[in-house]
N, C-alpha and C. Protein backbone atom coordinates (compact mmCIF):
# COMPACT_ATOMS: atom_id res chain seq x y z
N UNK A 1 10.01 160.60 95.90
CA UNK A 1 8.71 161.05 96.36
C UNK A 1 8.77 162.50 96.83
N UNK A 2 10.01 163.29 97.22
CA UNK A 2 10.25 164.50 97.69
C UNK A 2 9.63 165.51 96.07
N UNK A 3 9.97 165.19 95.45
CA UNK A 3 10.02 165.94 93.99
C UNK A 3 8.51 165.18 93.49
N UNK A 4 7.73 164.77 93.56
CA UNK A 4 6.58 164.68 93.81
C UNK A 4 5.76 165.04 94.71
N UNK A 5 6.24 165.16 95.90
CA UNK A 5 5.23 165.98 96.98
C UNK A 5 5.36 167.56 96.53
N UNK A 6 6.41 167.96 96.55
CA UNK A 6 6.92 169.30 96.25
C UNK A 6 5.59 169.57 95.40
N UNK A 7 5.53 169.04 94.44
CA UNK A 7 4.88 169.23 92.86
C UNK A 7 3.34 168.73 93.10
N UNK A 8 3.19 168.34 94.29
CA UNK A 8 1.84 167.72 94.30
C UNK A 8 1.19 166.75 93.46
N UNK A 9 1.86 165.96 93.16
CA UNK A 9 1.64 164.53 92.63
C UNK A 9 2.20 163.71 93.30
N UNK A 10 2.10 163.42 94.31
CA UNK A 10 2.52 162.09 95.32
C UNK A 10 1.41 161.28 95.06
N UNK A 11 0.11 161.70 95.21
CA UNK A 11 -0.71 160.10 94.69
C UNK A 11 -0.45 159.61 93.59
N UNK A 12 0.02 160.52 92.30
CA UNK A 12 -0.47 160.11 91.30
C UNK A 12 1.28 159.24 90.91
N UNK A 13 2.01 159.30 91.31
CA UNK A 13 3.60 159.03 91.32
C UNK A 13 3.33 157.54 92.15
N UNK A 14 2.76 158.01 93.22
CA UNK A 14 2.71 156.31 94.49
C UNK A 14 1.93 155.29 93.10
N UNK A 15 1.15 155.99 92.65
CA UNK A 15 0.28 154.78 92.06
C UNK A 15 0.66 154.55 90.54
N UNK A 16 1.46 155.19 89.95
CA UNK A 16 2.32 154.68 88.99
C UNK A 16 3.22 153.69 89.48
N UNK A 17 4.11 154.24 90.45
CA UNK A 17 5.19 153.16 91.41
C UNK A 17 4.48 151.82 91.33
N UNK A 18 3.27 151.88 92.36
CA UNK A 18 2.45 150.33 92.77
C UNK A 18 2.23 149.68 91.32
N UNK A 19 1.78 150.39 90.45
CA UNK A 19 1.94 149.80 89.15
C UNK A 19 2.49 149.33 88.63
N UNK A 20 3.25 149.99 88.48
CA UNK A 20 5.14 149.10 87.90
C UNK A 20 5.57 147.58 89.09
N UNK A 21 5.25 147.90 90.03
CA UNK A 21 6.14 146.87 90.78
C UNK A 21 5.35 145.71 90.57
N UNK A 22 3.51 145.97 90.42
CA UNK A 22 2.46 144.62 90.29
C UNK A 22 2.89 144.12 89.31
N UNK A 23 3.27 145.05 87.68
CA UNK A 23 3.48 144.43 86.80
C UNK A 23 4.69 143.40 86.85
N UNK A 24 5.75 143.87 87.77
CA UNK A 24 7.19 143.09 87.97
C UNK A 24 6.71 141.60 88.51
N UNK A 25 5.55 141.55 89.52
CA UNK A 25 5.47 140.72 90.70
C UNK A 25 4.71 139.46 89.25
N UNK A 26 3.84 139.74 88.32
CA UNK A 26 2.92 139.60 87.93
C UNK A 26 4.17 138.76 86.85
N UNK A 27 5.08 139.20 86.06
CA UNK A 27 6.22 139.03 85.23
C UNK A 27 7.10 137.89 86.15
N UNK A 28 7.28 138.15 87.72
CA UNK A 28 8.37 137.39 88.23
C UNK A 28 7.42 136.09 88.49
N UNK A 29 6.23 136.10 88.71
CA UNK A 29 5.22 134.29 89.33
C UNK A 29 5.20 134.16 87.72
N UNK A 30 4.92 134.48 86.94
CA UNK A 30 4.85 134.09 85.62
C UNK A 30 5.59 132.50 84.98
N UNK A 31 6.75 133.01 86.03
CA UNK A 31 7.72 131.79 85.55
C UNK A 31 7.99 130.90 85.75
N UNK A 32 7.87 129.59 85.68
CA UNK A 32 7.75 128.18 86.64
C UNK A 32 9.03 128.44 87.56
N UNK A 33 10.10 128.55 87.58
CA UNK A 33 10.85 129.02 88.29
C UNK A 33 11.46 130.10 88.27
N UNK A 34 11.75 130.43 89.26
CA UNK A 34 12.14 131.94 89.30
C UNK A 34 13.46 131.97 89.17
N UNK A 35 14.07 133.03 88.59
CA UNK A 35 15.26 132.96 88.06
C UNK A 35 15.60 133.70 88.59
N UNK A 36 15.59 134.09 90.36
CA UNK A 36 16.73 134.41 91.04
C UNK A 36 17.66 133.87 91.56
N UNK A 37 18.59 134.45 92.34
CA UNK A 37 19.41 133.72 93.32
C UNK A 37 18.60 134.00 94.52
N UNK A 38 18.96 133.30 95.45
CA UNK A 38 18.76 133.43 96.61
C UNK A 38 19.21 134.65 97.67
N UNK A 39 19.99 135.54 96.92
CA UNK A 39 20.52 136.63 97.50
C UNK A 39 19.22 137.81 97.13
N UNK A 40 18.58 137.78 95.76
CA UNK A 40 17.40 138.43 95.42
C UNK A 40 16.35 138.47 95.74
N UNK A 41 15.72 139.63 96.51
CA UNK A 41 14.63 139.61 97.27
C UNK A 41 13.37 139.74 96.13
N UNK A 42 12.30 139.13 95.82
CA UNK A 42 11.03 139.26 95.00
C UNK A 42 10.54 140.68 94.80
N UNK A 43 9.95 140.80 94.11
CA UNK A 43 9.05 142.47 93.90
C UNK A 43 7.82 142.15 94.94
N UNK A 44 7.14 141.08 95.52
CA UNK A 44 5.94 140.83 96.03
C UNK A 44 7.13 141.30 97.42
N UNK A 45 8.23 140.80 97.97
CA UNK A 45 8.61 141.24 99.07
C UNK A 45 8.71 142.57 99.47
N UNK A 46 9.01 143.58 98.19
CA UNK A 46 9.37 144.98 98.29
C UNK A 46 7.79 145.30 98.75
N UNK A 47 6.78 145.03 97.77
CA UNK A 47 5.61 145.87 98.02
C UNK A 47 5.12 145.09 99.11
N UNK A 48 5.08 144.27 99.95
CA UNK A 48 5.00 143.92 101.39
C UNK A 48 5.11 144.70 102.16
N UNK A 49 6.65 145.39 101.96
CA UNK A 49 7.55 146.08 102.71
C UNK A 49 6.86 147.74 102.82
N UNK A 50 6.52 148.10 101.64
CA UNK A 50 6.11 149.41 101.21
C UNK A 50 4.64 149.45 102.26
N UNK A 51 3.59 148.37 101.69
CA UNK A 51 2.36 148.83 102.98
C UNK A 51 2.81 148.66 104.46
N UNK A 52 3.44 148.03 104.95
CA UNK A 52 3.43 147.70 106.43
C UNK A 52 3.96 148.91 106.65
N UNK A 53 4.99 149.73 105.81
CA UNK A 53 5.85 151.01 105.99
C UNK A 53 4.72 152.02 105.88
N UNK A 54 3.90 152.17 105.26
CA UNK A 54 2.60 153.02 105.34
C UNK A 54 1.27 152.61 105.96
N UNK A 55 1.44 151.96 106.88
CA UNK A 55 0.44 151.31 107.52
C UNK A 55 -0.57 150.78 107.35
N UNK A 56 -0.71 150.35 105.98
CA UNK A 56 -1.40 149.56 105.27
C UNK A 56 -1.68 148.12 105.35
N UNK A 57 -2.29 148.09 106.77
CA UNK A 57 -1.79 146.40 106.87
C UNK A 57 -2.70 145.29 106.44
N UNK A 58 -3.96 145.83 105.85
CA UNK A 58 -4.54 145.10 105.08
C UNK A 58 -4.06 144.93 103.61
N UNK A 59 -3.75 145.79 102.98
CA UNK A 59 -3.35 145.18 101.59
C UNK A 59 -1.95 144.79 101.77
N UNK A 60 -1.19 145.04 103.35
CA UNK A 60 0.18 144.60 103.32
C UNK A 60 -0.08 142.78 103.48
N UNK A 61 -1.28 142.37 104.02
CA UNK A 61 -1.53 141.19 104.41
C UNK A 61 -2.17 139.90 103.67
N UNK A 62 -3.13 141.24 102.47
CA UNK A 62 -3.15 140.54 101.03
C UNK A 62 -2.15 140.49 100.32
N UNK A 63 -1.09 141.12 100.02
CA UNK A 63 0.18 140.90 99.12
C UNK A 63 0.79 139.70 99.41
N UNK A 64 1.07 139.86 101.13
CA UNK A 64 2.11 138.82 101.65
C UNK A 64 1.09 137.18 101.10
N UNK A 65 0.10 137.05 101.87
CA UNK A 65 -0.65 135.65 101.42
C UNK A 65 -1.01 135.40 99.80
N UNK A 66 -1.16 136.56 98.96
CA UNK A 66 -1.06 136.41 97.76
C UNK A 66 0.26 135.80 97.11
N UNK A 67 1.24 135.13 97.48
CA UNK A 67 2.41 134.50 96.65
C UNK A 67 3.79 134.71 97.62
N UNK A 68 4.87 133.78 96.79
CA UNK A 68 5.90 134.13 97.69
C UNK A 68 6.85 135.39 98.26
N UNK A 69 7.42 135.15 99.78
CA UNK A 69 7.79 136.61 100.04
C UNK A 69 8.78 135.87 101.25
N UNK A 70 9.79 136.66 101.13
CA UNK A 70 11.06 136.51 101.83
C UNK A 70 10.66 136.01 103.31
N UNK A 71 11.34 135.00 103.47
CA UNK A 71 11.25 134.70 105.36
C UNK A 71 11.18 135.40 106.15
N UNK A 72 12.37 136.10 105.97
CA UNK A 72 12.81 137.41 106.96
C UNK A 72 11.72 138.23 107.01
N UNK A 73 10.62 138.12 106.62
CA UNK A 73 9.14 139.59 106.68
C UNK A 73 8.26 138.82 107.68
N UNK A 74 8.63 137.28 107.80
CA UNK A 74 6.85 136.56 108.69
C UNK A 74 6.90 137.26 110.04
N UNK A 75 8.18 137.19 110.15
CA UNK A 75 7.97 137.77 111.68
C UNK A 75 7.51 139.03 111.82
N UNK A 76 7.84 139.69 111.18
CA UNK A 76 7.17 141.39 111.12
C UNK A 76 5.52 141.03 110.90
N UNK A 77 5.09 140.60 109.49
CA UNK A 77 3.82 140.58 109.22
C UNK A 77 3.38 139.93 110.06
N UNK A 78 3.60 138.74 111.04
CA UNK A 78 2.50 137.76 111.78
C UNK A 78 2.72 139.11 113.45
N UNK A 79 3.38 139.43 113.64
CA UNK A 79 3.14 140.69 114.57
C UNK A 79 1.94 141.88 114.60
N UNK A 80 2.31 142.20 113.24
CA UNK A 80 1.30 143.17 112.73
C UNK A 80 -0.09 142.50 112.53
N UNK A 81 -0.13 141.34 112.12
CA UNK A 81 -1.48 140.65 111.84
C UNK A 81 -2.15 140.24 112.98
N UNK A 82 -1.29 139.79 113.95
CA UNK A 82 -1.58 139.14 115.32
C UNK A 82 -2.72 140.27 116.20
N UNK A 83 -2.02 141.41 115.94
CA UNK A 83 -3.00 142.50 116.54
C UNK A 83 -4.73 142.25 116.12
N UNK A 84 -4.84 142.57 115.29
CA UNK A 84 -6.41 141.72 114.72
C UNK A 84 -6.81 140.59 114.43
N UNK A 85 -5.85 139.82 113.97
CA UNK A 85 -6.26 138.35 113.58
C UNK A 85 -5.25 137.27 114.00
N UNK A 86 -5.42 136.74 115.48
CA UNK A 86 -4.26 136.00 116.34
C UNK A 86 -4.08 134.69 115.68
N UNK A 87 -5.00 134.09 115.14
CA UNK A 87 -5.18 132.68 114.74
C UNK A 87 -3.92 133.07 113.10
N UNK A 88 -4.84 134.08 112.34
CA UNK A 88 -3.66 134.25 110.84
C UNK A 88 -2.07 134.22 111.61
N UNK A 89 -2.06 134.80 112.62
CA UNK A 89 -0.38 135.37 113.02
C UNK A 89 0.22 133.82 113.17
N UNK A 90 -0.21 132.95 114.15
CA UNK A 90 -0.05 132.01 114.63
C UNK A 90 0.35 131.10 113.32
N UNK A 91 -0.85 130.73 112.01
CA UNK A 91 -0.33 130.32 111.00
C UNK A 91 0.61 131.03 109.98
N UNK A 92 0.55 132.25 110.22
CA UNK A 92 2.01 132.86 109.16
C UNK A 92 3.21 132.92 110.59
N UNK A 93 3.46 132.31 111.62
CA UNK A 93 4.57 132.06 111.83
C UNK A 93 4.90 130.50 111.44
N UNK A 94 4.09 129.58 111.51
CA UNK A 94 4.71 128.25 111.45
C UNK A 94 4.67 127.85 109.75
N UNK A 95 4.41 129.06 108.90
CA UNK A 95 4.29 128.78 107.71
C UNK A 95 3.30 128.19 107.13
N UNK A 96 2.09 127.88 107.50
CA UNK A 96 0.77 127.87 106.96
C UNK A 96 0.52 127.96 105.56
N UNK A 97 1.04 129.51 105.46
CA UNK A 97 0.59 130.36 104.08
C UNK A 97 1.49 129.69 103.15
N UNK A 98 2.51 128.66 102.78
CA UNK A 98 3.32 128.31 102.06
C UNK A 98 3.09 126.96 101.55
């Protein structure tokens, strides 16, 4: 992203990026099972990771409830969600959304 800001295409680079990764997320639910290991974190987990990191916590909050996403994130996202919506936080800690 440095060599894109430089150059002044950081939007247009972020939104190629988001592109590529929907198409991954879109390719990885595709499959009745997913053919990771358990050591492999999802593409829906990365771009989770990417809005809450840009403070995006509405589409970080549609990604996460849109499909599966690593354990290790509820606690972050039901924090971040809890701030506006206490009842969502409450069900994305006891796993609700699953």
């Amino acid at each position: 992203m440095e060599v894109a800001t430089a150059t002044g295409r950081q939007a247009e680079t972020r939104e190629r990026a988001l592109k590529h990764l929907w198409a991954l997320v879109s390719e990885e639910e595709a499959t009745a099972k997913l053919k990771r290991t358990v050591w492999q974190r999802g593409t829906r987990t990365e771009l989770v990771r990417i809005f809450l990191a840009g403070k995006e916590n509405e589409v970080a909050w549609e990604t996460f409830t849109g499909g599966p996403v690593a354990t290790q994130l509820w606690p972050e996202m039901a924090s971040v969600r809890g701030k506006t919506h206490p009842h969502e936080a409450i069900a994305c800690i006891t796993g609700c959304f699953r």
